[in-house]
Protein backbone atom coordinates (compact mmCIF):
# COMPACT_ATOMS: atom_id res chain seq x y z
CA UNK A 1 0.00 0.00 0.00
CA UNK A 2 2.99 2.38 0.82
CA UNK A 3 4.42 1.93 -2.91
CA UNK A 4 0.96 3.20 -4.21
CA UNK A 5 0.45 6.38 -1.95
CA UNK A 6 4.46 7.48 -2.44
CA UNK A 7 5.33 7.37 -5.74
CA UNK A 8 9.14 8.80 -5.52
CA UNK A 9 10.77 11.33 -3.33
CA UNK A 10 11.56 14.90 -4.56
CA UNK A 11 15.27 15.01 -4.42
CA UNK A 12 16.15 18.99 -5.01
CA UNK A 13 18.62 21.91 -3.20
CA UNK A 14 15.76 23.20 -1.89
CA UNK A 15 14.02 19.76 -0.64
CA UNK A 16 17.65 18.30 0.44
CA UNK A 17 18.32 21.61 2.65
CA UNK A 18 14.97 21.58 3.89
CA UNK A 19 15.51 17.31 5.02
CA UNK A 20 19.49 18.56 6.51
CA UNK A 21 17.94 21.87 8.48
CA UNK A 22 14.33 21.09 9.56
CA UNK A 23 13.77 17.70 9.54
CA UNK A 24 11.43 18.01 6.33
CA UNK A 25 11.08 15.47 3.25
CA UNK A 26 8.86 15.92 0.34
CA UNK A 27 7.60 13.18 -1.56
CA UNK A 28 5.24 12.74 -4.83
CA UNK A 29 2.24 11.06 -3.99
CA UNK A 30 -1.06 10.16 -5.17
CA UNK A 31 -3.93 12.97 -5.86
CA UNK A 32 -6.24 11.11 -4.26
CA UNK A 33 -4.17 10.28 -1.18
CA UNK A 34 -5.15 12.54 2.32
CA UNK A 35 -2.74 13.04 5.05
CA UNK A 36 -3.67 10.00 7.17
CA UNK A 37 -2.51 8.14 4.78
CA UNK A 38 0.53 9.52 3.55
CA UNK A 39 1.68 9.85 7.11
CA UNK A 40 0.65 5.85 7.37
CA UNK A 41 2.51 5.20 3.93
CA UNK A 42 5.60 6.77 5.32
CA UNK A 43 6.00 5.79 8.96
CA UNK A 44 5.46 2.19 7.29
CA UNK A 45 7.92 2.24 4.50
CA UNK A 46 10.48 4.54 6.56
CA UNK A 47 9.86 3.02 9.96
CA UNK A 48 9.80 6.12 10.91
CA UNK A 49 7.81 9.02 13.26
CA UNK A 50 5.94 11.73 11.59
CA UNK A 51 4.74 14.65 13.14
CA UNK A 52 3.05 16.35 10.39
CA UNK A 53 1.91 16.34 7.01
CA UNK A 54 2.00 19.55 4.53
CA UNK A 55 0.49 18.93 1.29
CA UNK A 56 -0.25 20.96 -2.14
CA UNK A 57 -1.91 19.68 -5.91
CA UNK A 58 0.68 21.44 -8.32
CA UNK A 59 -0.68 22.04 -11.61
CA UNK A 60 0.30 20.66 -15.13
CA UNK A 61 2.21 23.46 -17.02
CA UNK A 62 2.69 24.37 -21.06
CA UNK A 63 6.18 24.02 -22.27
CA UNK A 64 6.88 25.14 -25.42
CA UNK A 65 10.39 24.68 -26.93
CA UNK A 66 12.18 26.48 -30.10
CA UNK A 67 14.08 23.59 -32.36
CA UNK A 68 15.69 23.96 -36.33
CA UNK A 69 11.54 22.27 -37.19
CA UNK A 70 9.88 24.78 -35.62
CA UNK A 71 7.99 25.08 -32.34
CA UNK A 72 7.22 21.87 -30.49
CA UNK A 73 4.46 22.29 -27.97
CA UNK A 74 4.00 20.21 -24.93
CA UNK A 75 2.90 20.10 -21.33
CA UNK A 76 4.06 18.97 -18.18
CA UNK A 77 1.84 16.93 -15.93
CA UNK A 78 0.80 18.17 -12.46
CA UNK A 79 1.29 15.83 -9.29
CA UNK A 80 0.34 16.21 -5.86
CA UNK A 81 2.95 16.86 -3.51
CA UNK A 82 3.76 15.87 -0.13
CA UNK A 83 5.96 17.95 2.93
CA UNK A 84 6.66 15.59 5.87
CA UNK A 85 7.85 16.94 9.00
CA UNK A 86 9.65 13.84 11.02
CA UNK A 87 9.95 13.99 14.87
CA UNK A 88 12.82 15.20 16.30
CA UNK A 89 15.78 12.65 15.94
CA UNK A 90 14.33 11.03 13.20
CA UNK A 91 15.77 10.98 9.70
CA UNK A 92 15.25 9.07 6.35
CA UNK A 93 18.37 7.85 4.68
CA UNK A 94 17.61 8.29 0.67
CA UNK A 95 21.03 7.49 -0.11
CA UNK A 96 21.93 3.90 2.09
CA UNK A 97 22.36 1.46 -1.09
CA UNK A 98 24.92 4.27 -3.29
């Protein structure tokens, strides 16, 4: 069940500073996943506390790009995102197996 609700963590600057400084991880999850059970999903897969969940629906974008052809035109898909606060102590390891 924890492999459908979290589809992959968001591995950024911002989202790796946030995880070093504040004890926060963000992770792509389902749009029709609510907080219980992203906070479920993780503590399972993580073994793990969570204090709280933060989450936001970021929409699908247009992307247009300029080649020798011509235009191509395109879009990006939206995705819901997740913001988990872990309780102090507590961390999640991303990079164990490198």
């Amino acid at each position: 069940m924890a492999k459908q609700i979290l589809i992959r963590p968001i591995i950024t600057e911002k989202a790796t500073q946030q995880s070093e400084n504040q004890g926060k991880y963000s992770f792509v999850v389902d749009k029709r996943a609510n907080k219980i059970e992203i906070k479920k999903a993780v503590e399972d897969f993580y073994n793990v506390k969570v204090q709280s969940v933060n989450t936001h629906i970021l929409p699908a974008k247009a992307k247009r790009r300029h080649t020798r052809s011509g235009v191509l035109l395109g879009r990006v898909s939206g995705y819901k995102k997740a913001i988990v606060t872990l309780a102090p102590g507590e961390e999640i390891d991303f990079y164990g197996d490198i």
